[in-house]
PDB file of N, CA and C in Angstrom:
ATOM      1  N   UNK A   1       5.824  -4.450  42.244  1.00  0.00           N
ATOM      2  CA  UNK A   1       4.822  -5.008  41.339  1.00  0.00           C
ATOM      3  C   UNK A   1       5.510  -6.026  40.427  1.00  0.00           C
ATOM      4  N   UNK A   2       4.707  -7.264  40.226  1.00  0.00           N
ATOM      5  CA  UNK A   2       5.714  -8.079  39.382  1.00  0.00           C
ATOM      6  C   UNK A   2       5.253  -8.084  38.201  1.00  0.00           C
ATOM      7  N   UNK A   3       6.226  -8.653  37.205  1.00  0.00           N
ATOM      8  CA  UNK A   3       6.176  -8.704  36.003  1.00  0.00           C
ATOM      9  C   UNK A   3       5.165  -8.550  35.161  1.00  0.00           C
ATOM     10  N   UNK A   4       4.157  -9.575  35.908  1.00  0.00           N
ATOM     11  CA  UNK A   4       2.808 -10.339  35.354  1.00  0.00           C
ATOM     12  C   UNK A   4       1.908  -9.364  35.804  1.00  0.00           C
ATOM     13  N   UNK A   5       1.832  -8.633  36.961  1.00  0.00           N
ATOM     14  CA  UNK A   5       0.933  -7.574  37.273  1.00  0.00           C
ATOM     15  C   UNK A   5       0.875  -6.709  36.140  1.00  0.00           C
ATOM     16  N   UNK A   6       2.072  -6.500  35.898  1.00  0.00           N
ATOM     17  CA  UNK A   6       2.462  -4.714  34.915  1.00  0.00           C
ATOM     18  C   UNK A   6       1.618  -5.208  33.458  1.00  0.00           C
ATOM     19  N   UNK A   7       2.144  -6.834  32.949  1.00  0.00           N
ATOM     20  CA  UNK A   7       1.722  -6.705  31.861  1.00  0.00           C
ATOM     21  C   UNK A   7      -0.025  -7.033  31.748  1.00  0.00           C
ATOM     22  N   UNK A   8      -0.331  -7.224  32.964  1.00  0.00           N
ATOM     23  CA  UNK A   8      -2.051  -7.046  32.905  1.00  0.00           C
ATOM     24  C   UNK A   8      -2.715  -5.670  33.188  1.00  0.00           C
ATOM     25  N   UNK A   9      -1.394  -4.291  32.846  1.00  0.00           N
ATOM     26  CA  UNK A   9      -2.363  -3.282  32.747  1.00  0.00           C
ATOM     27  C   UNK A   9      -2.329  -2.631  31.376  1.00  0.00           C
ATOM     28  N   UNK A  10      -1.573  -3.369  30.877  1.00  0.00           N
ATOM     29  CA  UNK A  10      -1.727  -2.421  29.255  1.00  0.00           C
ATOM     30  C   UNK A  10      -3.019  -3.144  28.386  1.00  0.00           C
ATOM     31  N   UNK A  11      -3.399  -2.074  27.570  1.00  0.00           N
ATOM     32  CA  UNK A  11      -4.581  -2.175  26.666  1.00  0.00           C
ATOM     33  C   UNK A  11      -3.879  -1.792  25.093  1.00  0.00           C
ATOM     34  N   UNK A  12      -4.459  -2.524  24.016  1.00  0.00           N
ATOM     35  CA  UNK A  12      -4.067  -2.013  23.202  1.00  0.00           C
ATOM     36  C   UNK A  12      -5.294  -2.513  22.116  1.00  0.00           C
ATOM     37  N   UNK A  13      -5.237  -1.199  21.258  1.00  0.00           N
ATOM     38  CA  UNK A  13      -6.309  -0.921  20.015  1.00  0.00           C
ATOM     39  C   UNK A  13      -5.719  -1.252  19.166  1.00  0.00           C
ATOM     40  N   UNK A  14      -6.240  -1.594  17.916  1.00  0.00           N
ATOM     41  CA  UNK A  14      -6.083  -1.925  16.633  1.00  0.00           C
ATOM     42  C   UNK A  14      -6.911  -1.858  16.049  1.00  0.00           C
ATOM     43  N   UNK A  15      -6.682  -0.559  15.349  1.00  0.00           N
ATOM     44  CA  UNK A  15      -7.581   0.176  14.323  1.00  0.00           C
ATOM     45  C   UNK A  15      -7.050  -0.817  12.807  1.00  0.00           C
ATOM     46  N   UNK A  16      -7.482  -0.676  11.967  1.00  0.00           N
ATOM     47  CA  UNK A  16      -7.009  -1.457  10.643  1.00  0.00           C
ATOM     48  C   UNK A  16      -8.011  -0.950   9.486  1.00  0.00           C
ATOM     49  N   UNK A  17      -7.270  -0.359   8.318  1.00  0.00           N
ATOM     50  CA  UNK A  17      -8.134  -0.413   7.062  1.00  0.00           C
ATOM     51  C   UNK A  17      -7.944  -1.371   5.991  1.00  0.00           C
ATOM     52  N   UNK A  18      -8.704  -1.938   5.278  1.00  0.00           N
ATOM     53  CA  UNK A  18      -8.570  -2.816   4.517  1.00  0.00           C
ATOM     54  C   UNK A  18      -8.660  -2.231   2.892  1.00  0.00           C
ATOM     55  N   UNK A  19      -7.257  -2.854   2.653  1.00  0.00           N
ATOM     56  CA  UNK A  19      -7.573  -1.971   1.166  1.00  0.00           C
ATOM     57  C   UNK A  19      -8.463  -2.745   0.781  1.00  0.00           C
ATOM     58  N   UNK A  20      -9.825  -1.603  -0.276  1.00  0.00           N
ATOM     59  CA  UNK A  20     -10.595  -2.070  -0.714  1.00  0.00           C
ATOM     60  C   UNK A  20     -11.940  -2.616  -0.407  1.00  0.00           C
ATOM     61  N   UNK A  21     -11.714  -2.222   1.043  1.00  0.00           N
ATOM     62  CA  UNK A  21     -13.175  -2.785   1.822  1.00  0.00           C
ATOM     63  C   UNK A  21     -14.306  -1.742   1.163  1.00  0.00           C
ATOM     64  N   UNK A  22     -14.370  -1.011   0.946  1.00  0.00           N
ATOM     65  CA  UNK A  22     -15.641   0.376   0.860  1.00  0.00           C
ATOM     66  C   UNK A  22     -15.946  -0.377  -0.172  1.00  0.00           C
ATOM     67  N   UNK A  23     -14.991  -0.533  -1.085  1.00  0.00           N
ATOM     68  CA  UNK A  23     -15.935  -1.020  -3.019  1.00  0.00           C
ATOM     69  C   UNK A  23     -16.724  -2.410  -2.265  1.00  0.00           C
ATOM     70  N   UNK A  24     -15.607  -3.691  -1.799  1.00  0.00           N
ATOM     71  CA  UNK A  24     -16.643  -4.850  -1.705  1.00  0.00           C
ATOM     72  C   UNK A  24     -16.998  -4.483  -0.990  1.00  0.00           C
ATOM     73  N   UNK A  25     -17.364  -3.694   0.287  1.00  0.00           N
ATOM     74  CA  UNK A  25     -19.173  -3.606   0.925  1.00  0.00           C
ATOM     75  C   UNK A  25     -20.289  -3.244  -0.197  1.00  0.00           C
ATOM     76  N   UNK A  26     -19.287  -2.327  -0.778  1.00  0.00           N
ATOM     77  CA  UNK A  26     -20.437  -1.577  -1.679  1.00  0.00           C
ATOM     78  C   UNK A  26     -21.527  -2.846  -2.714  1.00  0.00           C
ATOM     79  N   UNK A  27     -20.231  -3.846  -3.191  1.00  0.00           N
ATOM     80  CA  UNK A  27     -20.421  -4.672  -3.945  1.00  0.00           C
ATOM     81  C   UNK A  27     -21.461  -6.124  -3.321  1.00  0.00           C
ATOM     82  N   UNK A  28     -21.229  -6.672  -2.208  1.00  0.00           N
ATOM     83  CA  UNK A  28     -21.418  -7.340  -1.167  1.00  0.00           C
ATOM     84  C   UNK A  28     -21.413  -7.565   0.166  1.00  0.00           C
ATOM     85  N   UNK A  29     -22.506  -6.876   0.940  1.00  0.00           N
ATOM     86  CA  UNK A  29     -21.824  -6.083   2.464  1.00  0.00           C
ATOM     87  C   UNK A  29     -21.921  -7.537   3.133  1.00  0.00           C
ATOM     88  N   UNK A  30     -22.543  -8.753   2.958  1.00  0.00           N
ATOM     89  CA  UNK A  30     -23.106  -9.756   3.442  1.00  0.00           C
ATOM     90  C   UNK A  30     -21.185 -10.501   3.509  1.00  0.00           C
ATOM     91  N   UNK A  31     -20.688 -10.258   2.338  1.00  0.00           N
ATOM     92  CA  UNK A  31     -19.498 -11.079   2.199  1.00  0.00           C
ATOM     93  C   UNK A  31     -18.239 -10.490   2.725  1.00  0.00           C
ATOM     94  N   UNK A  32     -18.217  -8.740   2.752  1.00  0.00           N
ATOM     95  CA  UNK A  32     -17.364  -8.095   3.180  1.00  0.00           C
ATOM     96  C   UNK A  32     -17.199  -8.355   4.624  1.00  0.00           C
ATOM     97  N   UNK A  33     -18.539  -8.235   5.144  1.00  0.00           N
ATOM     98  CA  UNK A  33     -18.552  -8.584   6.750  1.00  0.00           C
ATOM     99  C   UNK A  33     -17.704  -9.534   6.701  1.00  0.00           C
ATOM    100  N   UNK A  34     -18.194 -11.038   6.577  1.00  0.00           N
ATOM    101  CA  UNK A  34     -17.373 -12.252   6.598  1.00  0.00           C
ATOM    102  C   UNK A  34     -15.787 -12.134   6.955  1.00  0.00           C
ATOM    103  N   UNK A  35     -15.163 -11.162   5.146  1.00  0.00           N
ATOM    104  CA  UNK A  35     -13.865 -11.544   5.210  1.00  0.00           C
ATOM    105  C   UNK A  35     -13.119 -10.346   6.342  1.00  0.00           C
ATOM    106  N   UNK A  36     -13.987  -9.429   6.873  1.00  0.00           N
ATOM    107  CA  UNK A  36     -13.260  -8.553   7.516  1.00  0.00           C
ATOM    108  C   UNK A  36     -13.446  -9.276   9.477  1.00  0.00           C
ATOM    109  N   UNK A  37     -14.129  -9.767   9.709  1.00  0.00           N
ATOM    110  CA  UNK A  37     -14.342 -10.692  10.464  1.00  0.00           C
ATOM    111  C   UNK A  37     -12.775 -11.499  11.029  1.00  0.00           C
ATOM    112  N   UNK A  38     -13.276 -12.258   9.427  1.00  0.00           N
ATOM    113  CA  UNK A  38     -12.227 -13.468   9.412  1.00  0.00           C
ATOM    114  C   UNK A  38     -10.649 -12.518   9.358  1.00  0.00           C
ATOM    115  N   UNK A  39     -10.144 -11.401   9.260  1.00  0.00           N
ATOM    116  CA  UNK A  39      -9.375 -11.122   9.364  1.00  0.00           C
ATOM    117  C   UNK A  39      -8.803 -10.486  10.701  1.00  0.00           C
ATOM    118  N   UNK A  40     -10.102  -9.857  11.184  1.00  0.00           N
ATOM    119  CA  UNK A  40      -9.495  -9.757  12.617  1.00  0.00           C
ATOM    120  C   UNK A  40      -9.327 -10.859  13.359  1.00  0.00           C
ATOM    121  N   UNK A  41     -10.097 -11.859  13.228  1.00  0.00           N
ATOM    122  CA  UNK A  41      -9.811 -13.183  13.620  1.00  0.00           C
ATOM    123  C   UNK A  41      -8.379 -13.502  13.778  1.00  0.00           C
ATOM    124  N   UNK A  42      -7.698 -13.268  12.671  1.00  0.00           N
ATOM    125  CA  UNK A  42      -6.071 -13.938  12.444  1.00  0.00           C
ATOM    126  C   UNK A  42      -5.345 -13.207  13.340  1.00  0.00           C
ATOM    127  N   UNK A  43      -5.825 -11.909  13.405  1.00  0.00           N
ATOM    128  CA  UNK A  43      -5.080 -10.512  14.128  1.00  0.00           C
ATOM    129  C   UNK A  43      -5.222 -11.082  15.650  1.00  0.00           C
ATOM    130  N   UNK A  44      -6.217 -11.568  16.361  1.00  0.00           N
ATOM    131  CA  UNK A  44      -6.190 -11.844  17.298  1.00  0.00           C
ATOM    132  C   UNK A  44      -5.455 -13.391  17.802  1.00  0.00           C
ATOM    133  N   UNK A  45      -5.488 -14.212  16.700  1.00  0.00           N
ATOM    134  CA  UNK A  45      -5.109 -15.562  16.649  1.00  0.00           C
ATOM    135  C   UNK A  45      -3.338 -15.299  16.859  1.00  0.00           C
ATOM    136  N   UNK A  46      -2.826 -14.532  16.749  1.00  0.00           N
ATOM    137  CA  UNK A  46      -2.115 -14.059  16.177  1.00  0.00           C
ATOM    138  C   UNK A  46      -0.791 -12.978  17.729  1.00  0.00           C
ATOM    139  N   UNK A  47      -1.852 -12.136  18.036  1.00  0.00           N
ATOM    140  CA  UNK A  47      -1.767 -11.209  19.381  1.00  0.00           C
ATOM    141  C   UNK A  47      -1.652 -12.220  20.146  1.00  0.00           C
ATOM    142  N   UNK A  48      -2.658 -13.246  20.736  1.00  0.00           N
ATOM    143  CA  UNK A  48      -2.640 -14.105  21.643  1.00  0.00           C
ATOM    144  C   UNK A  48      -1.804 -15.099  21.623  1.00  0.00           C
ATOM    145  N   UNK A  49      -0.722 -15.578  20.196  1.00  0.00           N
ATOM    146  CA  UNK A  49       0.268 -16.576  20.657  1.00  0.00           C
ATOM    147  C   UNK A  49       1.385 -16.105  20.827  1.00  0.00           C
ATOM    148  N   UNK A  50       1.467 -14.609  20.669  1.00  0.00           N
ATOM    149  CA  UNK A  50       3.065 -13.828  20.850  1.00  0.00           C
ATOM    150  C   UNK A  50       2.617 -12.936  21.878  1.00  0.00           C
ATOM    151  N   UNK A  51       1.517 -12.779  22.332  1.00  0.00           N
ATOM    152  CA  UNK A  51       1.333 -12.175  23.825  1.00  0.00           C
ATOM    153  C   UNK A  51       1.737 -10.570  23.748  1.00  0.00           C
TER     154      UNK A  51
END
C-alpha cells in the first residue's frame, strides 16, 4: 500500500471549546454563531495547508 493510500484512511475529529462561548451565546447567539464559525474556519484553513 503506498504512502498516499495509508494517508487517505485516517479521519480525524476536532472537538474544541471556546472559552466563553456559553456567556456570548447567552449574550448574542446571532454573533456567537459567526465568531465560532469563523474559527473553525482558521482550524480548517489551517489542517489543509500542513495536511
Amino acid at each position: 500500500m503506498t504512502e498516499e493510500r495509508l494517508l487517505s484512511k485516517f479521519a480525524f475529529i476536532l472537538h474544541a471549546d471556546l472559552a466563553g462561548s456559553t456567556a456570548l451565546v447567552q449574550q448574542n447567539e446571532e454573533l456567537a454563531h459567526k465568531l465560532i464559525q469563523e474559527t473553525f474556519r482558521r482550524f480548517s484553513d489551517i489542517i489543509t495547508k500542513y495536511k
